[in-house]
N, C-alpha and C. Protein backbone atom coordinates (compact mmCIF):
# COMPACT_ATOMS: atom_id res chain seq x y z
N UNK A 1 227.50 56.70 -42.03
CA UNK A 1 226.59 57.21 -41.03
C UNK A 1 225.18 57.01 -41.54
N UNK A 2 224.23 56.58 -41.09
CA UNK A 2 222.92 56.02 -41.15
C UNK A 2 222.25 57.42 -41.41
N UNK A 3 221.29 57.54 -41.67
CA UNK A 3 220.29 58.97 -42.23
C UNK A 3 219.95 59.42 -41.11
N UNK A 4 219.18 58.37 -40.50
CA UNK A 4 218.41 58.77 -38.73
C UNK A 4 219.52 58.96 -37.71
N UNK A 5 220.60 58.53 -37.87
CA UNK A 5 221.56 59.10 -37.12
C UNK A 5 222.27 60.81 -36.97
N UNK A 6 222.50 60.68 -38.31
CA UNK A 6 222.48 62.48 -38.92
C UNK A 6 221.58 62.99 -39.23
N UNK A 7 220.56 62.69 -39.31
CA UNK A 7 219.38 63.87 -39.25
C UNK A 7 219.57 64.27 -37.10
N UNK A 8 219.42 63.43 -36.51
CA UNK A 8 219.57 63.99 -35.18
C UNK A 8 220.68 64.59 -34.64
N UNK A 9 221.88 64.14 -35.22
CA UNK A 9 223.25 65.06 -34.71
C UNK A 9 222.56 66.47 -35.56
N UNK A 10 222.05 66.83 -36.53
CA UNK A 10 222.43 67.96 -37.26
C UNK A 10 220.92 68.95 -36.66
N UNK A 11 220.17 68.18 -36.15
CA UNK A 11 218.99 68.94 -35.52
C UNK A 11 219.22 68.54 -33.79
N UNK A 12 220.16 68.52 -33.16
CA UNK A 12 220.75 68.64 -32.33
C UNK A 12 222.00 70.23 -32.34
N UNK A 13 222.04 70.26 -33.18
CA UNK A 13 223.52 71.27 -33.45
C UNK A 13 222.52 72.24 -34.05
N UNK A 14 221.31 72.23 -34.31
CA UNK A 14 220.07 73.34 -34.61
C UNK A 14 219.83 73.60 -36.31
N UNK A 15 220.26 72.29 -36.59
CA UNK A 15 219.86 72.74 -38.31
C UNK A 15 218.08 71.65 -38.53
N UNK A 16 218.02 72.54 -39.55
CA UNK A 16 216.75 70.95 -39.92
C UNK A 16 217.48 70.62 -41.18
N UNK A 17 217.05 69.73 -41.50
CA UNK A 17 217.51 68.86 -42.85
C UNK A 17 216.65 68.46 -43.43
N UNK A 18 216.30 68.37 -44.79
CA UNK A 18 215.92 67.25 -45.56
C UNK A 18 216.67 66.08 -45.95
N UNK A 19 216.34 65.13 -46.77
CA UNK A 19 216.93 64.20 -47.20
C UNK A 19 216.22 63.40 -48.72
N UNK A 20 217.06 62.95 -49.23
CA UNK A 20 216.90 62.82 -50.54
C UNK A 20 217.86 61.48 -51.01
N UNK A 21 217.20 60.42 -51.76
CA UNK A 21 217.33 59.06 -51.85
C UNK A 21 218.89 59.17 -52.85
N UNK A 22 218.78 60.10 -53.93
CA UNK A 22 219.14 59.86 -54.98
C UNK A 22 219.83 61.51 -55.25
N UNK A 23 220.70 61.21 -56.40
CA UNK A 23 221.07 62.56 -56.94
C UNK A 23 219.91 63.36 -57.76
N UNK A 24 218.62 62.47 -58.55
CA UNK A 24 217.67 63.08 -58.76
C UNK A 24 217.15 63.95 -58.07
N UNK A 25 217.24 63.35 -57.01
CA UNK A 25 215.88 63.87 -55.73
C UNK A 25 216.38 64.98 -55.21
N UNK A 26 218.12 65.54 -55.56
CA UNK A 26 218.62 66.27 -54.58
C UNK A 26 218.90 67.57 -55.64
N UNK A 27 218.79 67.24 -57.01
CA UNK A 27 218.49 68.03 -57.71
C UNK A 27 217.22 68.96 -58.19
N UNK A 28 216.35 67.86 -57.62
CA UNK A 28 214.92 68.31 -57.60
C UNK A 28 214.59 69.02 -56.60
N UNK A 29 215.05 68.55 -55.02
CA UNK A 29 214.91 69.71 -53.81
C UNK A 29 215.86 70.86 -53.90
N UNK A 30 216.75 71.04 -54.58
CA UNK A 30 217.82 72.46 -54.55
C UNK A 30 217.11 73.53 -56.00
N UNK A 31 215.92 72.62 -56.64
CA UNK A 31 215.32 73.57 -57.47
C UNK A 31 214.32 73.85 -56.69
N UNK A 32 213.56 73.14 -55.87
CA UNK A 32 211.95 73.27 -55.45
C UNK A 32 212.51 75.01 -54.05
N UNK A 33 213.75 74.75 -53.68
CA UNK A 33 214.08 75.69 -52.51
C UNK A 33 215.54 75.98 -52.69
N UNK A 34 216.27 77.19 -51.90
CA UNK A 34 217.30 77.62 -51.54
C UNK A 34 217.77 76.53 -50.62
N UNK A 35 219.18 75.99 -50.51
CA UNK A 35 219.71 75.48 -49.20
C UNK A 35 220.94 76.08 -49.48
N UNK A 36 221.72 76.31 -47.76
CA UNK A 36 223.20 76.64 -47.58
C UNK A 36 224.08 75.57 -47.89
N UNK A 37 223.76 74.52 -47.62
CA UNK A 37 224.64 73.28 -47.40
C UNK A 37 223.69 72.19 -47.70
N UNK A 38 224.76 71.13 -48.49
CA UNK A 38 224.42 70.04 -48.78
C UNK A 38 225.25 68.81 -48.59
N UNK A 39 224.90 67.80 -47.88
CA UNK A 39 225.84 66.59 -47.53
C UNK A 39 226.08 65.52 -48.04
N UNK A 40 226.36 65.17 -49.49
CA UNK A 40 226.28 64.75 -50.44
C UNK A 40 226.98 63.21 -50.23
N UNK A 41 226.48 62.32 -50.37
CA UNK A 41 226.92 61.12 -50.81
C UNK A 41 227.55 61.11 -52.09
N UNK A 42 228.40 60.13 -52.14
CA UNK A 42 228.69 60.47 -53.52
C UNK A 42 228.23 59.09 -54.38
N UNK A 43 228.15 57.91 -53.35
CA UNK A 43 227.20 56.85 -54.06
C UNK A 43 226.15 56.44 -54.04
N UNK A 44 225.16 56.80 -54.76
CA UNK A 44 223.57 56.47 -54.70
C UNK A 44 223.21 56.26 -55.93
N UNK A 45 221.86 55.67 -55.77
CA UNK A 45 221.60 54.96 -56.94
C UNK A 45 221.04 56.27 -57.82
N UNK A 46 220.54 55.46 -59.34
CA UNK A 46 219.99 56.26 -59.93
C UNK A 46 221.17 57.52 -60.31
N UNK A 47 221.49 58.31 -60.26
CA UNK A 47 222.38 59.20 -59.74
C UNK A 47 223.78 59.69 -58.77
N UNK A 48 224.92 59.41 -59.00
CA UNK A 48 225.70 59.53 -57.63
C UNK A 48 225.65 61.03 -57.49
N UNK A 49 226.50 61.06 -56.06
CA UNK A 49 226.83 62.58 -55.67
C UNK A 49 227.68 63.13 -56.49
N UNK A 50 228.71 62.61 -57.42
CA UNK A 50 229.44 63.55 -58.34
C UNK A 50 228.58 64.00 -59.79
N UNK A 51 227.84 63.74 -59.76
CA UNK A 51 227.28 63.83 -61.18
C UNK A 51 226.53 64.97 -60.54
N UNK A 52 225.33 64.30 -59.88
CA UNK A 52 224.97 65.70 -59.20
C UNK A 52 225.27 67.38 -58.89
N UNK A 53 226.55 67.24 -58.34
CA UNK A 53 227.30 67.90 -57.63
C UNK A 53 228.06 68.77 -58.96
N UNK A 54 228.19 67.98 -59.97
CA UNK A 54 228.32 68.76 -61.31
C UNK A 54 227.48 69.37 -62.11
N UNK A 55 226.16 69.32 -62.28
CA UNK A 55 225.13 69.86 -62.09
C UNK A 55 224.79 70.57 -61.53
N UNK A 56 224.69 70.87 -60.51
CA UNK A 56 224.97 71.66 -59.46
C UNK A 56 225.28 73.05 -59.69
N UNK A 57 226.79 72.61 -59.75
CA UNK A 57 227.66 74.08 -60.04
C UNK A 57 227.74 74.20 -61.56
N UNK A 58 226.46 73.72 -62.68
CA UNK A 58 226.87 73.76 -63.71
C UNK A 58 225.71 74.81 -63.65
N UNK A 59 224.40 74.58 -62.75
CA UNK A 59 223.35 75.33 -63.10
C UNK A 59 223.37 76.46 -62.16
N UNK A 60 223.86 76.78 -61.03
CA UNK A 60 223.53 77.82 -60.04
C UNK A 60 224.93 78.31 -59.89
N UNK A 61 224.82 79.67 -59.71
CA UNK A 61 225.82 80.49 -59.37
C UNK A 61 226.38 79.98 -58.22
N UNK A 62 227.48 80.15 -58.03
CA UNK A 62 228.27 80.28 -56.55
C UNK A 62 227.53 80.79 -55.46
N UNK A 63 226.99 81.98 -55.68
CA UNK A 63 226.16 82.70 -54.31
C UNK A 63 224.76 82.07 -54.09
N UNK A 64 223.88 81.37 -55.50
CA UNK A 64 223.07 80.91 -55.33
C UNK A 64 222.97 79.52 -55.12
N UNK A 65 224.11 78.52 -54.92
CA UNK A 65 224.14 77.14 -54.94
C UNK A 65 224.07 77.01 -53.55
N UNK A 66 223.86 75.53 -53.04
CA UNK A 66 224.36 74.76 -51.59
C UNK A 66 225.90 75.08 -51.47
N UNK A 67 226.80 75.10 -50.01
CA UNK A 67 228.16 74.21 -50.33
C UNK A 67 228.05 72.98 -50.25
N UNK A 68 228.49 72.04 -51.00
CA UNK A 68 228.75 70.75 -51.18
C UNK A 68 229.65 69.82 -50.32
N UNK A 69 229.60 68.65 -49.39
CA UNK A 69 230.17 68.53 -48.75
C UNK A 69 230.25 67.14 -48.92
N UNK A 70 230.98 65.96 -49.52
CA UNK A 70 231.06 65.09 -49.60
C UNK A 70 231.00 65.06 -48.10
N UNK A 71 229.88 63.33 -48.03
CA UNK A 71 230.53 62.31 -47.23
C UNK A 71 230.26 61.21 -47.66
N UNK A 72 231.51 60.58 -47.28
CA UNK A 72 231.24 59.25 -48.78
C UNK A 72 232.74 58.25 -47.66
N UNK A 73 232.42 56.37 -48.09
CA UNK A 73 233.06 55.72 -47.39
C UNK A 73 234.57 55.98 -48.72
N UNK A 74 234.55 56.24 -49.40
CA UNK A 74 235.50 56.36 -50.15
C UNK A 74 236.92 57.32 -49.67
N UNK A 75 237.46 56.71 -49.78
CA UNK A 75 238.80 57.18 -48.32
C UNK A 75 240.02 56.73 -49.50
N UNK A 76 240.29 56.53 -50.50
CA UNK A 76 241.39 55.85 -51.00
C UNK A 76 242.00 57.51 -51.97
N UNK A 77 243.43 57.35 -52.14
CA UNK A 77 243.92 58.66 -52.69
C UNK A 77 243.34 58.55 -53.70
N UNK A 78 243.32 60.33 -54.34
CA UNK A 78 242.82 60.75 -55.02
C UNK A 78 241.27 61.07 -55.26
N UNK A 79 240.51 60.59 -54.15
CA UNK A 79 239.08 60.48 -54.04
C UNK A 79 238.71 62.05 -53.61
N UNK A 80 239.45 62.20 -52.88
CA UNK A 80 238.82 63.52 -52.45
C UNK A 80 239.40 64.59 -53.94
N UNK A 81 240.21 64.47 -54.23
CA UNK A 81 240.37 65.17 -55.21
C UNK A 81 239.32 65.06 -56.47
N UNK A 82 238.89 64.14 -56.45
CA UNK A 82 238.02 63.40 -57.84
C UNK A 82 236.63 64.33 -57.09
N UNK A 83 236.47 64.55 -55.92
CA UNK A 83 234.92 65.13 -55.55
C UNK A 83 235.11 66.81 -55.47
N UNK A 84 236.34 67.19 -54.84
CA UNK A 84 236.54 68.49 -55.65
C UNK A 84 236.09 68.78 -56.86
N UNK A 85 237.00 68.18 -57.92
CA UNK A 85 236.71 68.29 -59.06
C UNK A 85 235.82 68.57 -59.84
N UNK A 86 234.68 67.41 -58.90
CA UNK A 86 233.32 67.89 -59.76
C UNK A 86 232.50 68.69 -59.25
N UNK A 87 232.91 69.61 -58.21
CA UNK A 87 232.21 70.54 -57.76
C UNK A 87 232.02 71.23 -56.25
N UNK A 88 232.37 69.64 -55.51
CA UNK A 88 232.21 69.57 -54.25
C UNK A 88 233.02 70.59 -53.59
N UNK A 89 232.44 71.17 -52.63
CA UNK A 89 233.15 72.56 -51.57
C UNK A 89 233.78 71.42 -50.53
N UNK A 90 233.85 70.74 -49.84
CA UNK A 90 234.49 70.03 -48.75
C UNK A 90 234.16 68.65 -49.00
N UNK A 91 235.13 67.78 -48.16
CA UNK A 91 234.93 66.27 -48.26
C UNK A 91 235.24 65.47 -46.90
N UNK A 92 234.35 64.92 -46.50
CA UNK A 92 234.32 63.93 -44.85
C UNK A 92 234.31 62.48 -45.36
N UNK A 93 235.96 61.76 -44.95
CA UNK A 93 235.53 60.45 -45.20
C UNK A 93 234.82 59.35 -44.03
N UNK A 94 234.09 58.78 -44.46
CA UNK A 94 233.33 57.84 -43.54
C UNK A 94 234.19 56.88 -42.65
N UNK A 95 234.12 56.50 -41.80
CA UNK A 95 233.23 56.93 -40.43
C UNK A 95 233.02 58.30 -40.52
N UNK A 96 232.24 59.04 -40.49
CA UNK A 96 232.35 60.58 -40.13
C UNK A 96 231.58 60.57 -38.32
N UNK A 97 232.69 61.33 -38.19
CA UNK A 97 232.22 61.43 -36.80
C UNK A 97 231.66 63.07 -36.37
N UNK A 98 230.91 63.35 -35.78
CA UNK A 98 230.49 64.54 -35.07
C UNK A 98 231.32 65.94 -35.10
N UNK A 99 232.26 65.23 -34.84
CA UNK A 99 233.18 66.87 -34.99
C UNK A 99 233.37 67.21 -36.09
N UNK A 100 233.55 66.18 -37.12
CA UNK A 100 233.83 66.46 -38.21
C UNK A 100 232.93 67.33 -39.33
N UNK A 101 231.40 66.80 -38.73
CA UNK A 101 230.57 67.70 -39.47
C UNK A 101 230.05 68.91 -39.21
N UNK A 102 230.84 69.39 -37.46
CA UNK A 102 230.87 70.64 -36.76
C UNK A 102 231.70 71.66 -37.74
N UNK A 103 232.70 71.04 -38.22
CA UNK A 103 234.10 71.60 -38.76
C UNK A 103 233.39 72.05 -39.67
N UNK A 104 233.34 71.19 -40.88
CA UNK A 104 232.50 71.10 -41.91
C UNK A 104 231.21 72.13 -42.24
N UNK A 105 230.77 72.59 -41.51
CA UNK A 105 229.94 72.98 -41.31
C UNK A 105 230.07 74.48 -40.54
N UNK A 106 231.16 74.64 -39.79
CA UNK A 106 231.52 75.90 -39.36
C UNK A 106 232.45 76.78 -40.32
N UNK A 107 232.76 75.72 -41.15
CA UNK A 107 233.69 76.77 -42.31
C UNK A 107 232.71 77.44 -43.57
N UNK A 108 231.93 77.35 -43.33
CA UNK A 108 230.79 77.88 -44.15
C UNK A 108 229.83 78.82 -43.25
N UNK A 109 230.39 79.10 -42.56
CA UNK A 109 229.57 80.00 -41.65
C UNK A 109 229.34 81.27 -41.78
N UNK A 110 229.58 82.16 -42.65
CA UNK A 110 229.17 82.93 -43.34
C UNK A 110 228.20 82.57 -44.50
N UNK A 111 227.68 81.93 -45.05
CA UNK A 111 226.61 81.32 -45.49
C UNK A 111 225.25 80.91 -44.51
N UNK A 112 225.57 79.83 -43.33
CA UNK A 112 224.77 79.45 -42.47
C UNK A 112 224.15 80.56 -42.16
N UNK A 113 225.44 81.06 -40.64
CA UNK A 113 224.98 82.39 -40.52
C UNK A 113 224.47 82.19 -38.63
N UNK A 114 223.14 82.98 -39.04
CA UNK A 114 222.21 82.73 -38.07
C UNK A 114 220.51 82.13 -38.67
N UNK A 115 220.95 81.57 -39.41
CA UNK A 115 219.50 80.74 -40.28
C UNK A 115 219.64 79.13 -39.67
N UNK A 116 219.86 79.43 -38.67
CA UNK A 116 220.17 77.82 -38.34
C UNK A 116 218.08 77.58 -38.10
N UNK A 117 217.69 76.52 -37.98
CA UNK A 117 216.48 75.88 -38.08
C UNK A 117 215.63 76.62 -39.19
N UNK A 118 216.25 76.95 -40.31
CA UNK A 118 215.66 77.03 -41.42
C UNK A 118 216.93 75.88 -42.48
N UNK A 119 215.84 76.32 -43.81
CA UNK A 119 216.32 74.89 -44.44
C UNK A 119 217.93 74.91 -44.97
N UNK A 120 218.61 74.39 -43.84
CA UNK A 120 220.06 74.65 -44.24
C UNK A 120 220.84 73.90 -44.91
N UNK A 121 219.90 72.38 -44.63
CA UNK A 121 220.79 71.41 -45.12
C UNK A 121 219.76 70.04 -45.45
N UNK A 122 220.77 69.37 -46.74
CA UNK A 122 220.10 68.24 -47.27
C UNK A 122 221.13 67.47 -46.93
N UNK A 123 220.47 66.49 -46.68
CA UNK A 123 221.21 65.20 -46.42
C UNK A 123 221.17 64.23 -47.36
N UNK A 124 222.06 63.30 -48.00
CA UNK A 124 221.61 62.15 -49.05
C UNK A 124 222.10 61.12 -48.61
């Protein structure tokens, strides 16, 4: 899914998002601010989403972290298990389609909440 594509489904469905190139960058915006959710690639340069994503839950509490939500074209067994592993709260394999990041995104809804158009979510 293209960035400009999901940034508008997800500020359509009433979230805003940031976005962030790299696992650096996404480590650097989850220090600069609080987010509920994070939509993690798991391949990017510089940094992937699992390394990150281990980091992550290596530095912030459970109550104070993002949930982590792989989406990644990586679809082959054991993948989703490998993004668990390192931290990740949920996993969407690519194509991801719309509902999927409704789902995704409604099972954390005690987190969200009613903070929707505040900063809920990063996109990578």
């Amino acid at each position: 899914m293209k960035k400009k594509v999901a940034l508008r489904i997800l500020e359509r469905l009433g979230y805003r998002a940031d976005v962030a190139a790299n696992g650096i960058e996404v480590l650097e915006a989850v220090s600069r601010q609080s987010y509920d959710v994070a939509l993690m690639e798991v391949q990017m340069p510089e940094m992937g989403g699992l390394e990150a994503s281990r980091i992550i839950t290596r530095r912030w509490q459970p109550e104070a972290r993002p949930r982590i939500i792989a989406m990644t074209a990586n679809a082959m067994q054991g993948d989703r298990e490998e993004c668990l592993a390192a931290g990740m709260d949920d996993y969407i394999s690519k194509p991801v389609k719309v509902e999927e990041i409704v789902t995704a995104l409604e099972r954390y809804g005690d987190r969200i909440g009613e903070r929707r158009n505040s900063e809920s979510v990063i996109d990578v």
